[in-house]
PDB file of N, CA and C in Angstrom:
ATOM      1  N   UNK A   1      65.057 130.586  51.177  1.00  0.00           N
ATOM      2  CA  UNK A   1      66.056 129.970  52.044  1.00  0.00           C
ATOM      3  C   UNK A   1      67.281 130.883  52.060  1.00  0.00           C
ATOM      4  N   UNK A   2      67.733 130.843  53.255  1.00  0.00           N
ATOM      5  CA  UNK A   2      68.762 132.482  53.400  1.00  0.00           C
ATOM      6  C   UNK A   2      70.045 131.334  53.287  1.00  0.00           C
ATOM      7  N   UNK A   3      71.196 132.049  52.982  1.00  0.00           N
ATOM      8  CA  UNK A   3      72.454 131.340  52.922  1.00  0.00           C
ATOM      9  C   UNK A   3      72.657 130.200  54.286  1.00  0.00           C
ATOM     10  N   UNK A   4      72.581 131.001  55.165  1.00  0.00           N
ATOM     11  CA  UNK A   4      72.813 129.872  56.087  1.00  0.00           C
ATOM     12  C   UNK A   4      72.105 128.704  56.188  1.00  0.00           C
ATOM     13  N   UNK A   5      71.020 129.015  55.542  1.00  0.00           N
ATOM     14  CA  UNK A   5      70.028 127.473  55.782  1.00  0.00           C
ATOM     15  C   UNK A   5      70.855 126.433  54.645  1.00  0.00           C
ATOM     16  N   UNK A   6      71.378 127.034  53.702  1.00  0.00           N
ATOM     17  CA  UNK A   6      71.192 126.563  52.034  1.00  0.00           C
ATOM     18  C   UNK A   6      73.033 126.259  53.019  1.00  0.00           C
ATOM     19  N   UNK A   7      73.844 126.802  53.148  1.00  0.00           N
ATOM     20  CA  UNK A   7      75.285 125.842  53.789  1.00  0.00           C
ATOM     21  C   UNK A   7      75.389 125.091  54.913  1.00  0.00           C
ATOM     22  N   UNK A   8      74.111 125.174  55.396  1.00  0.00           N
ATOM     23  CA  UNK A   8      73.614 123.905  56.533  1.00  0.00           C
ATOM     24  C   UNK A   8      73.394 122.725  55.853  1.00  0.00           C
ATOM     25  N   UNK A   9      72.290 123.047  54.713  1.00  0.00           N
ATOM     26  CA  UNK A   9      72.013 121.832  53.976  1.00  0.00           C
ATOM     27  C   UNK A   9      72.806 121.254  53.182  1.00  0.00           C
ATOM     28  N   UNK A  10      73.378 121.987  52.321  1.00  0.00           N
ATOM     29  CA  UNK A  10      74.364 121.850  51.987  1.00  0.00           C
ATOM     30  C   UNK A  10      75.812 120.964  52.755  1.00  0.00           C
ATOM     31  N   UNK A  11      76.119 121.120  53.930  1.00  0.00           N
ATOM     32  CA  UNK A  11      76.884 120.569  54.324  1.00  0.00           C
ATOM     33  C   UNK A  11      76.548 118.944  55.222  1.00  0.00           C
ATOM     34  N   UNK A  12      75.024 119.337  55.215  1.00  0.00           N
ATOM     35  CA  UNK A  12      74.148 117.830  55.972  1.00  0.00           C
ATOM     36  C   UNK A  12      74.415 117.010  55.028  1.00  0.00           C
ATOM     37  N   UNK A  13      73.932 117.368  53.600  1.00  0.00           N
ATOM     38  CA  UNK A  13      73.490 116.480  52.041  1.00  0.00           C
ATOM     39  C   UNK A  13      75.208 115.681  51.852  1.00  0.00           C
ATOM     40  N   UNK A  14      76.491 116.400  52.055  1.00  0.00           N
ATOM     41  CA  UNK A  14      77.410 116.439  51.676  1.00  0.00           C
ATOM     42  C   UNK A  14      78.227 114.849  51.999  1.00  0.00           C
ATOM     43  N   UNK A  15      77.314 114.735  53.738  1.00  0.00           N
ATOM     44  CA  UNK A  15      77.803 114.392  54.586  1.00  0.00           C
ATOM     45  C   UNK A  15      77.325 113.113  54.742  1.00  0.00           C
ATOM     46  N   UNK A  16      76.152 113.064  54.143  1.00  0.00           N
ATOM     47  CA  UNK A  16      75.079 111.812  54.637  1.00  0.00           C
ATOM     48  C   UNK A  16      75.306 110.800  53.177  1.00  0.00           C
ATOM     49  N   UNK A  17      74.899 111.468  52.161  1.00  0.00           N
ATOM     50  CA  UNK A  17      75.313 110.875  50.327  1.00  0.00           C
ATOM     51  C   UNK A  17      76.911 110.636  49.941  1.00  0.00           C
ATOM     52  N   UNK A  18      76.588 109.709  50.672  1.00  0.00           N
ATOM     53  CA  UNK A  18      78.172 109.249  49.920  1.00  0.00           C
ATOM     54  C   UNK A  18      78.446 108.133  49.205  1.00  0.00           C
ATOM     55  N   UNK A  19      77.382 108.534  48.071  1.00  0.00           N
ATOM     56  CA  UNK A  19      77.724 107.593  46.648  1.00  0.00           C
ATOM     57  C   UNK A  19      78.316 108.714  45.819  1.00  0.00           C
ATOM     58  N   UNK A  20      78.984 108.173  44.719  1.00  0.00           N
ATOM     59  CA  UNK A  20      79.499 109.391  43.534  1.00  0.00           C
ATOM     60  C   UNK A  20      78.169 109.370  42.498  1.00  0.00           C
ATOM     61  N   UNK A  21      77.971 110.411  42.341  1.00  0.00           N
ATOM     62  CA  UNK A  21      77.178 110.021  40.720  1.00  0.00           C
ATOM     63  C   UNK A  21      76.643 109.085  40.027  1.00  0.00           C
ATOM     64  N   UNK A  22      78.240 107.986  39.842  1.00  0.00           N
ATOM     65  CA  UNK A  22      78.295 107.091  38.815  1.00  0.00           C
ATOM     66  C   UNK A  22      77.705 105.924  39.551  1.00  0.00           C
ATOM     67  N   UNK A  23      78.869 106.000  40.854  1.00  0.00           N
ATOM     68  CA  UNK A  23      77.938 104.541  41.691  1.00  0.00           C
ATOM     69  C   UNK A  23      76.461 104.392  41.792  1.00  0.00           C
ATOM     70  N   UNK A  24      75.571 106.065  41.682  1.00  0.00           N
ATOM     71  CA  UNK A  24      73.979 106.189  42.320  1.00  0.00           C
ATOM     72  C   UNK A  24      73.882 105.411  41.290  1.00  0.00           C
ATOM     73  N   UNK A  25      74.295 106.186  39.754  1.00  0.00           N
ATOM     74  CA  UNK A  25      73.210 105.348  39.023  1.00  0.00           C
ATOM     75  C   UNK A  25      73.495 104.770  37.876  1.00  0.00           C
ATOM     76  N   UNK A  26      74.732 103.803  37.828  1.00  0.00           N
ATOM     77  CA  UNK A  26      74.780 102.363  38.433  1.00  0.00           C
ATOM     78  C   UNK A  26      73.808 101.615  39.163  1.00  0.00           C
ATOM     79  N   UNK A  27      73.916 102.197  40.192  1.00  0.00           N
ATOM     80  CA  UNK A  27      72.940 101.080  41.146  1.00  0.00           C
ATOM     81  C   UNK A  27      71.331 101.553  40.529  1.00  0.00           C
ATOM     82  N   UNK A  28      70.894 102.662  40.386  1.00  0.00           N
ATOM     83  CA  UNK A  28      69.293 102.894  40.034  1.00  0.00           C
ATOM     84  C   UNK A  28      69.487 101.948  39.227  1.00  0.00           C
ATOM     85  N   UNK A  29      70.195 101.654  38.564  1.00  0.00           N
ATOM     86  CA  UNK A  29      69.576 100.702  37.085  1.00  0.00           C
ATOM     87  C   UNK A  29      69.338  99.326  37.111  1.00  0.00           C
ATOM     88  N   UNK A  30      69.814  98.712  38.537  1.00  0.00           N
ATOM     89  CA  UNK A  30      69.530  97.491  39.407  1.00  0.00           C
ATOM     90  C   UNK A  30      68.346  97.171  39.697  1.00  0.00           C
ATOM     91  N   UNK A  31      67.997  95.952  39.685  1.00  0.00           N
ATOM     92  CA  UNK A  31      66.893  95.091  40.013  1.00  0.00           C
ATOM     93  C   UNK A  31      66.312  95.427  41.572  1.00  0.00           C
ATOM     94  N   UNK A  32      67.245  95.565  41.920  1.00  0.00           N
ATOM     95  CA  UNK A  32      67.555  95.573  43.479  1.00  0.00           C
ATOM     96  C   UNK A  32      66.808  97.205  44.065  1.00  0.00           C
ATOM     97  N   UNK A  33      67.408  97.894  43.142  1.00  0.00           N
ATOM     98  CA  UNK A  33      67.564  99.522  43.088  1.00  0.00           C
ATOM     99  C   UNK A  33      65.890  99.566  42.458  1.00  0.00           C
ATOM    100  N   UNK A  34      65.223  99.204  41.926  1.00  0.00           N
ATOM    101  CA  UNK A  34      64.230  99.091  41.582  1.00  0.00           C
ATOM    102  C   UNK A  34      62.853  98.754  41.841  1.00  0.00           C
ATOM    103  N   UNK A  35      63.083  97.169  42.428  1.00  0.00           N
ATOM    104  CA  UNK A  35      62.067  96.751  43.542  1.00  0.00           C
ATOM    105  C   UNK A  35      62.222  97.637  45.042  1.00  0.00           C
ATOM    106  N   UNK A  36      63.109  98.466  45.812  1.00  0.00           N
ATOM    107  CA  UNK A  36      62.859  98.672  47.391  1.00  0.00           C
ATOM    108  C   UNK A  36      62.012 100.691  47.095  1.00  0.00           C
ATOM    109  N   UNK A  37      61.574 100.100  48.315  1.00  0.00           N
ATOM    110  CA  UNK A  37      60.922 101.230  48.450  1.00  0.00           C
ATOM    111  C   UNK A  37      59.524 101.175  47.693  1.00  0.00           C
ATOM    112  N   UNK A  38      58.442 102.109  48.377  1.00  0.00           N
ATOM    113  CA  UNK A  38      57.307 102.637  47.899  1.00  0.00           C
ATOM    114  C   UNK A  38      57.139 102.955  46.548  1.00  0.00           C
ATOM    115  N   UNK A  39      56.135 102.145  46.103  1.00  0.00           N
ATOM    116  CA  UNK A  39      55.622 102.197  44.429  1.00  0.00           C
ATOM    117  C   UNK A  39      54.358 102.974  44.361  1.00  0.00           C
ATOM    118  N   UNK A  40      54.194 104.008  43.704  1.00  0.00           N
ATOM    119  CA  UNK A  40      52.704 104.588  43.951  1.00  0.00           C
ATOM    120  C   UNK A  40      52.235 104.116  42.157  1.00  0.00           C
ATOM    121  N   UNK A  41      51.469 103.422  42.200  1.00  0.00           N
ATOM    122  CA  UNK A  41      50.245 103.143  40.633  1.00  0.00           C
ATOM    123  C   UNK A  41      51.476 101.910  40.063  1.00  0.00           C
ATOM    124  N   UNK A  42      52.225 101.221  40.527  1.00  0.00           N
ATOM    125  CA  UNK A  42      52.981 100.482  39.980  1.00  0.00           C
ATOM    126  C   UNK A  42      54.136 101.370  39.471  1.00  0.00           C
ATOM    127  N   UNK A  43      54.213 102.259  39.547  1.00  0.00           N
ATOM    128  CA  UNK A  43      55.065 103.483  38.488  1.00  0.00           C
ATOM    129  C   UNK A  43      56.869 103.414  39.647  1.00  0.00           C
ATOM    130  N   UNK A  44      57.239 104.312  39.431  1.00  0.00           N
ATOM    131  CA  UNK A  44      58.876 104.316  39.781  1.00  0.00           C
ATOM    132  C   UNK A  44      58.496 104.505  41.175  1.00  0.00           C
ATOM    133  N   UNK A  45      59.365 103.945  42.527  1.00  0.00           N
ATOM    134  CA  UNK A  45      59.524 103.889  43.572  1.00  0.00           C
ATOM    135  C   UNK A  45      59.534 105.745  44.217  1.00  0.00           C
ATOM    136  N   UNK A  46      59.398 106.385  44.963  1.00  0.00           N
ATOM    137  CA  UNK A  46      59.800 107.897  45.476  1.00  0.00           C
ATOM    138  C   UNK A  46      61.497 107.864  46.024  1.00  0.00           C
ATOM    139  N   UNK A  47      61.621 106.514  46.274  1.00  0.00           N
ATOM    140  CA  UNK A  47      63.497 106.800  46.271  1.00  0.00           C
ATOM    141  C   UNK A  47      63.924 107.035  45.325  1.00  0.00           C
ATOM    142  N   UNK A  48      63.600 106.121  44.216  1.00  0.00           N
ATOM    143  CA  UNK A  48      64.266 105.926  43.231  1.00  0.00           C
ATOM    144  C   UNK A  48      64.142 106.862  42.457  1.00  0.00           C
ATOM    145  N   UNK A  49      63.076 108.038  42.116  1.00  0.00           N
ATOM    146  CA  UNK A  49      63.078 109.255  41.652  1.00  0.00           C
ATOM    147  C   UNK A  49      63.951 110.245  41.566  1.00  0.00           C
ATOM    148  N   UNK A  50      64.104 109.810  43.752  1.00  0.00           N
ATOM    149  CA  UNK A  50      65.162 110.653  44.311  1.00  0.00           C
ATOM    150  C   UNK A  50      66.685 110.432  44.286  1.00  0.00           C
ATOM    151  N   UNK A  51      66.474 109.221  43.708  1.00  0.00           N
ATOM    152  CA  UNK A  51      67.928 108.957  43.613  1.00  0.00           C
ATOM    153  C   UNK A  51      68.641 109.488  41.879  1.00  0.00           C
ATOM    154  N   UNK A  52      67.552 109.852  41.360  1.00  0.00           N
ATOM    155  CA  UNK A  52      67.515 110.503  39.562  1.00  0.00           C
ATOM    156  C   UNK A  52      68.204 112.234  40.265  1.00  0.00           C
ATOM    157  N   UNK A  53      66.934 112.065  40.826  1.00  0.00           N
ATOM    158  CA  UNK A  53      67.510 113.754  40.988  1.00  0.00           C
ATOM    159  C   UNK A  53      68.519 114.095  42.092  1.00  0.00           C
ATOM    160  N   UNK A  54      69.022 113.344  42.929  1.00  0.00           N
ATOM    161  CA  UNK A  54      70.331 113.433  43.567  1.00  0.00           C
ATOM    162  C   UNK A  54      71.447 113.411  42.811  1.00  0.00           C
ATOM    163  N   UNK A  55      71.181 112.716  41.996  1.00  0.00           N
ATOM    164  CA  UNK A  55      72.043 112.493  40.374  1.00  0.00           C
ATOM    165  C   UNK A  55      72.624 113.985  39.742  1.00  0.00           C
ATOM    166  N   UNK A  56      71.536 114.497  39.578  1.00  0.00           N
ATOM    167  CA  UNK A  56      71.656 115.874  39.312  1.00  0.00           C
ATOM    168  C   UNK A  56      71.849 116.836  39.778  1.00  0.00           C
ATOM    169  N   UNK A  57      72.023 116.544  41.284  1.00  0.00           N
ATOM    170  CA  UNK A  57      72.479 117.657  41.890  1.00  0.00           C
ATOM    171  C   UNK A  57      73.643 117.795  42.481  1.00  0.00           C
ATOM    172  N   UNK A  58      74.210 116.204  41.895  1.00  0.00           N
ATOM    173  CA  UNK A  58      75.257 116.445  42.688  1.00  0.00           C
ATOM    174  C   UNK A  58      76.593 116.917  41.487  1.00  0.00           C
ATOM    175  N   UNK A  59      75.604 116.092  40.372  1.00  0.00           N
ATOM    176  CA  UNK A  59      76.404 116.888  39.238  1.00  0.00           C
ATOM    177  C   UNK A  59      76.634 118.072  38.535  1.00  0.00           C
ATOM    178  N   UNK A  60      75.516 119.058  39.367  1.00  0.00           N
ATOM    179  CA  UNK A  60      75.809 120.471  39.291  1.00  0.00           C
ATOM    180  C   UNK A  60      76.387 121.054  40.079  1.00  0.00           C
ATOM    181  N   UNK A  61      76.827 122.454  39.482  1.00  0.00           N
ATOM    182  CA  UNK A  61      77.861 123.092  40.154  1.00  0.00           C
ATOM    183  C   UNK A  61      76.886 123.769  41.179  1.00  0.00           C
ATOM    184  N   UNK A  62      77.693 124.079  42.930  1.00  0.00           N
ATOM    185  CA  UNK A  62      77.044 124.923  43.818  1.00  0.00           C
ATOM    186  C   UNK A  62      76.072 125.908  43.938  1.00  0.00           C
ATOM    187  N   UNK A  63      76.868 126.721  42.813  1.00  0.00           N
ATOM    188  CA  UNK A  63      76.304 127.992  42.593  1.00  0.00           C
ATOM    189  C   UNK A  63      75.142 128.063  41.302  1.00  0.00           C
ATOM    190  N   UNK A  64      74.751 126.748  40.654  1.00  0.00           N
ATOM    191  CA  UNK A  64      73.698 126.564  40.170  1.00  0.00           C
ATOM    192  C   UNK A  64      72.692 126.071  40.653  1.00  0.00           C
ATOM    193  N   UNK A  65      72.153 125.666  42.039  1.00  0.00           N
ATOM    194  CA  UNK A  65      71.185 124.927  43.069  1.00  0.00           C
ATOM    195  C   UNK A  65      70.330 125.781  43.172  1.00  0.00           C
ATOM    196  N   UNK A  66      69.426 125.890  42.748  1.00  0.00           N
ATOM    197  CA  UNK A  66      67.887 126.108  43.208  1.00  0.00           C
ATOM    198  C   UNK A  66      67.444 126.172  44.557  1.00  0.00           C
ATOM    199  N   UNK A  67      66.475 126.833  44.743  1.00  0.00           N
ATOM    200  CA  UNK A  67      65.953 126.699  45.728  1.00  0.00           C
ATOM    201  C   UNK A  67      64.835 125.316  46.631  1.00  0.00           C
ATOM    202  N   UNK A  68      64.813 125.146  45.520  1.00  0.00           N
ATOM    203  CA  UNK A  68      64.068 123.773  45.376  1.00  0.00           C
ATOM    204  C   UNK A  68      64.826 122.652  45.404  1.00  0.00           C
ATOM    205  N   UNK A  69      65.948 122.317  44.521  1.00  0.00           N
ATOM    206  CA  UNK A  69      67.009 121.717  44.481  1.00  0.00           C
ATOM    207  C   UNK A  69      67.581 121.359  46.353  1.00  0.00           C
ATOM    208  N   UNK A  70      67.265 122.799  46.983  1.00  0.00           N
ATOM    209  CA  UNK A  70      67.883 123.061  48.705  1.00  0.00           C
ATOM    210  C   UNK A  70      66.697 122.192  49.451  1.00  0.00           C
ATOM    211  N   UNK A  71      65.729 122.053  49.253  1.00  0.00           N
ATOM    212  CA  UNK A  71      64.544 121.780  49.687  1.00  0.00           C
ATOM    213  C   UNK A  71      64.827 120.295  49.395  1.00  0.00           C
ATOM    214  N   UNK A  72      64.987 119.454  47.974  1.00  0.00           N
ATOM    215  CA  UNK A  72      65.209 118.525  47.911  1.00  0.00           C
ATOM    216  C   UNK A  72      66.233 117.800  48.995  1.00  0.00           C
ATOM    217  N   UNK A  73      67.263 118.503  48.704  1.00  0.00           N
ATOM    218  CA  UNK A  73      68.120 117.793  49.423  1.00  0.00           C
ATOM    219  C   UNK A  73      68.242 117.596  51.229  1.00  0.00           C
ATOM    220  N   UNK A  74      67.542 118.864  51.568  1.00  0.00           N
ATOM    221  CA  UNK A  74      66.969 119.004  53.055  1.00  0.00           C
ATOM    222  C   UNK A  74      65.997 117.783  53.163  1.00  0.00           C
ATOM    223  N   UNK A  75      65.289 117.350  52.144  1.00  0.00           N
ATOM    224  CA  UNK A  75      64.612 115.960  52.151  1.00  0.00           C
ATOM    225  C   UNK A  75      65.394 114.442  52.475  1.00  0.00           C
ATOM    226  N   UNK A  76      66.102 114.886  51.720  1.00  0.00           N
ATOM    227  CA  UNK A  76      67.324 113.142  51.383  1.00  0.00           C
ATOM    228  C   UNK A  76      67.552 113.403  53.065  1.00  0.00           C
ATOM    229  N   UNK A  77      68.381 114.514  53.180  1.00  0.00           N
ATOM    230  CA  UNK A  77      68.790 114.345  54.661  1.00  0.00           C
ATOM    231  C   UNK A  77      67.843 113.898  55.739  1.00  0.00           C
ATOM    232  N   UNK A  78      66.675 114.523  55.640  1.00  0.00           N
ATOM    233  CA  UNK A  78      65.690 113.900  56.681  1.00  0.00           C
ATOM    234  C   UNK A  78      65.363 112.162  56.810  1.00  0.00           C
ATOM    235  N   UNK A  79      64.878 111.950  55.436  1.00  0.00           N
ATOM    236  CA  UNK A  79      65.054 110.647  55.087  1.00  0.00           C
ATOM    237  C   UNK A  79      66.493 109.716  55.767  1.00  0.00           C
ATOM    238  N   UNK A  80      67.797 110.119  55.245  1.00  0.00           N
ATOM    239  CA  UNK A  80      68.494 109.100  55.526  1.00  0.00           C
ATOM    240  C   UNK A  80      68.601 109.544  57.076  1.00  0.00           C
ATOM    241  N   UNK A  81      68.609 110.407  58.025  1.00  0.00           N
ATOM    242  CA  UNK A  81      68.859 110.248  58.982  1.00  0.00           C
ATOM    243  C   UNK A  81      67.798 109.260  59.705  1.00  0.00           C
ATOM    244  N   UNK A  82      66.430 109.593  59.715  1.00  0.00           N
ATOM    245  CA  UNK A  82      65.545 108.665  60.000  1.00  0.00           C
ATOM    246  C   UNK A  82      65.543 107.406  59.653  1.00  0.00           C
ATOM    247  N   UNK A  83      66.069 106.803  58.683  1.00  0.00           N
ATOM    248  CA  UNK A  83      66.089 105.419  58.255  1.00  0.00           C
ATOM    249  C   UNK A  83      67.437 104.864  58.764  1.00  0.00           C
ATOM    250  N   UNK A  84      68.140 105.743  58.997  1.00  0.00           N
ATOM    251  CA  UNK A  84      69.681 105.078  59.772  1.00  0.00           C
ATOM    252  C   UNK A  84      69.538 104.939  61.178  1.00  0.00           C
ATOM    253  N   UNK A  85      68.276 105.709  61.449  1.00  0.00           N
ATOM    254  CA  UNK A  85      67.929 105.389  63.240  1.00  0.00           C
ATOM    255  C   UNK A  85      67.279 103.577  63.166  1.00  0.00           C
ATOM    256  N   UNK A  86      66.966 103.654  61.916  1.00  0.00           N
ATOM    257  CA  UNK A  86      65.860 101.797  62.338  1.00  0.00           C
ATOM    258  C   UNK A  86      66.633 101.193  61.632  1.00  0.00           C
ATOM    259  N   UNK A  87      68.202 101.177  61.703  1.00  0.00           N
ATOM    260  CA  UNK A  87      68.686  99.762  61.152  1.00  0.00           C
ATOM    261  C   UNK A  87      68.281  98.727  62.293  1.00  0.00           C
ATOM    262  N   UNK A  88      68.491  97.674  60.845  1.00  0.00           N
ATOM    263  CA  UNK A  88      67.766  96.403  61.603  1.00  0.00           C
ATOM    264  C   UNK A  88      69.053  95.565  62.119  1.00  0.00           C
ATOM    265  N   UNK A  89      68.957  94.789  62.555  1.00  0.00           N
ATOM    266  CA  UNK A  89      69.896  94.211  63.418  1.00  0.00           C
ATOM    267  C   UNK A  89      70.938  92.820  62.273  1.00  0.00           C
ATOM    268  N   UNK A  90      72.429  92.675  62.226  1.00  0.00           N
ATOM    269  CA  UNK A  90      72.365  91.604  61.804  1.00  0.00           C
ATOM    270  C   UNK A  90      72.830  91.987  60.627  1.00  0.00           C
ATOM    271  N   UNK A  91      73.628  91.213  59.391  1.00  0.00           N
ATOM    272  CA  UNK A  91      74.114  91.476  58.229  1.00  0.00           C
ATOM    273  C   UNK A  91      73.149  92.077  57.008  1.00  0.00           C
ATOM    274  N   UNK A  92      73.355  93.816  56.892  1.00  0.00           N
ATOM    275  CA  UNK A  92      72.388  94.371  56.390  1.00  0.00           C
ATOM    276  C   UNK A  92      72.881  94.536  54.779  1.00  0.00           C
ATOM    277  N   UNK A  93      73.802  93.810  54.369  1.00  0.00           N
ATOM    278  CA  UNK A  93      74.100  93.824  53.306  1.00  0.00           C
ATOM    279  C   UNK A  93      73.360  93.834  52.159  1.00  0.00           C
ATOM    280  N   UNK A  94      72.083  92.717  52.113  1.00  0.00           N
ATOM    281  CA  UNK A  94      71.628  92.676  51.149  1.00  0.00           C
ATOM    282  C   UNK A  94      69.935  92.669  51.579  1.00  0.00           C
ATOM    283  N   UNK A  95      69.754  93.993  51.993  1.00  0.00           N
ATOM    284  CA  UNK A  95      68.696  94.020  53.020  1.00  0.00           C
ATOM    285  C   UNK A  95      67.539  94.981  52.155  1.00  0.00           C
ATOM    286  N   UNK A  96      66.140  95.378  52.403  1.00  0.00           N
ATOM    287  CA  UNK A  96      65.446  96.269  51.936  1.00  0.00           C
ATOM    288  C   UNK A  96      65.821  97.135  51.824  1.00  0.00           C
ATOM    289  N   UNK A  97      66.395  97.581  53.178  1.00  0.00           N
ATOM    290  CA  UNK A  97      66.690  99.097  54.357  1.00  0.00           C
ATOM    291  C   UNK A  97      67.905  99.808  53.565  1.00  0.00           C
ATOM    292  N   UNK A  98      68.992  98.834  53.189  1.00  0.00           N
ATOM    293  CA  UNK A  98      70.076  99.231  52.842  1.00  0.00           C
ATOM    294  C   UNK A  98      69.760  99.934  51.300  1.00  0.00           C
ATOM    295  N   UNK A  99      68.682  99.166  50.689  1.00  0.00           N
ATOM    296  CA  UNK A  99      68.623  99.085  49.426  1.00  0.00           C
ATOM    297  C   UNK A  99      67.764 100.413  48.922  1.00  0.00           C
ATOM    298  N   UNK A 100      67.098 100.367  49.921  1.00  0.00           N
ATOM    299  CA  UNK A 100      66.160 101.751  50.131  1.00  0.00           C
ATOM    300  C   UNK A 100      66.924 103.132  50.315  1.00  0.00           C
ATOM    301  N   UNK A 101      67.760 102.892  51.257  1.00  0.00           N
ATOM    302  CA  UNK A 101      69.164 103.711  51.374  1.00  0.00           C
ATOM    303  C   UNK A 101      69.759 104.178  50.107  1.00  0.00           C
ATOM    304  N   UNK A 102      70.179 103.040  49.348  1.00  0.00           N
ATOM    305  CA  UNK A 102      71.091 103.381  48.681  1.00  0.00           C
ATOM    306  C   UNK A 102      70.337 104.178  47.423  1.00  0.00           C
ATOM    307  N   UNK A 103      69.175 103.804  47.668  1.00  0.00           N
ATOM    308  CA  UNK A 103      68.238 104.797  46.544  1.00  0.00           C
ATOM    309  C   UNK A 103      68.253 106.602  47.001  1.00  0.00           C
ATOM    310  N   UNK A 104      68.674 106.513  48.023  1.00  0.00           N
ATOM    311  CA  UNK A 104      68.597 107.885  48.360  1.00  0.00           C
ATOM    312  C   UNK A 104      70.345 108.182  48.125  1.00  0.00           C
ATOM    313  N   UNK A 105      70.870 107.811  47.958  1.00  0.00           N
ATOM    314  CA  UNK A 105      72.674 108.227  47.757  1.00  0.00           C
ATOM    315  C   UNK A 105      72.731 108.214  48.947  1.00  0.00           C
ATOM    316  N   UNK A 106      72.918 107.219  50.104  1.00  0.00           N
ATOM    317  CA  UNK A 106      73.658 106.705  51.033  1.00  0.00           C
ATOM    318  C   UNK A 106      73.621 105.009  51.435  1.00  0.00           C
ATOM    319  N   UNK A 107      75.247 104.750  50.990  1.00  0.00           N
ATOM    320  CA  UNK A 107      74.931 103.419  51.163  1.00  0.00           C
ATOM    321  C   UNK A 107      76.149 103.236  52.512  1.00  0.00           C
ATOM    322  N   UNK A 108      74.911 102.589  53.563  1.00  0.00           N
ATOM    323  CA  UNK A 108      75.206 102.403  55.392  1.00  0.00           C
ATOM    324  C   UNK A 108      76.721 101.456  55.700  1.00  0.00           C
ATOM    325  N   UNK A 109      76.924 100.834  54.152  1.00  0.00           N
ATOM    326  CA  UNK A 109      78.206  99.481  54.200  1.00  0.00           C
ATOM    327  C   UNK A 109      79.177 100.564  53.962  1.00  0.00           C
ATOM    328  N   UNK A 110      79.648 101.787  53.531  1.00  0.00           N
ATOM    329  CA  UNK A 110      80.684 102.721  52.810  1.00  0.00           C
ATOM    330  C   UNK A 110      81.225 103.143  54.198  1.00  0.00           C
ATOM    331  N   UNK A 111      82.286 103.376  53.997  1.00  0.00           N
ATOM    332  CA  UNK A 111      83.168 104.391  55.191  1.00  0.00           C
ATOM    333  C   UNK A 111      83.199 105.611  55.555  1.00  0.00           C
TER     334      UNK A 111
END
């Protein structure tokens, strides 16, 4: 991934995750944060994985990101943009969608 891809993504990821750290996981450790989203073998949800390792990337410094790390986060972005196209209609407060969201470090209620 050449620089420009990696400060594209970089500036998509920046833009879309706007939980801090503490709020992600905080919330991973929720009931809530726990049940949404896809379970493969009963085992941890694929948000909720992603919401471990958003954790970590956001708590590293720039210039320590991987290439993979770039790839990840080019993921979250795909994800939350696509899932912010099918909000559902109506007070999404305490909703799957939102909850699924917020497993990815974007929660749709924030400013």
């Amino acid at each position: 991934m050449d620089g420009e891809e990696r400060e594209e993504t970089w500036n998509d990821f920046r833009e879309l995750v706007n939980m801090t750290p503490a709020d992600l996981e905080q919330w991973l450790e929720s009931d809530e944060s726990t049940s949404a989203g896809q379970h493969q073998d009963g085992g941890e949800s694929t948000g909720h994985a992603s919401g471990r390792r958003i954790v970590a990337i956001l708590r590293a410094r720039k210039g320590d990101l991987t290439d993979d790390d770039y790839r990840h986060m080019r993921k979250v972005v795909g994800y939350v943009r696509r899932h912010q196209a099918q909000r559902p209609s109506g007070d999404v407060r305490d909703t799957r969608w939102r909850h699924s969201l917020m497993n990815w470090g974007h929660d749709p209620l924030s400013g």
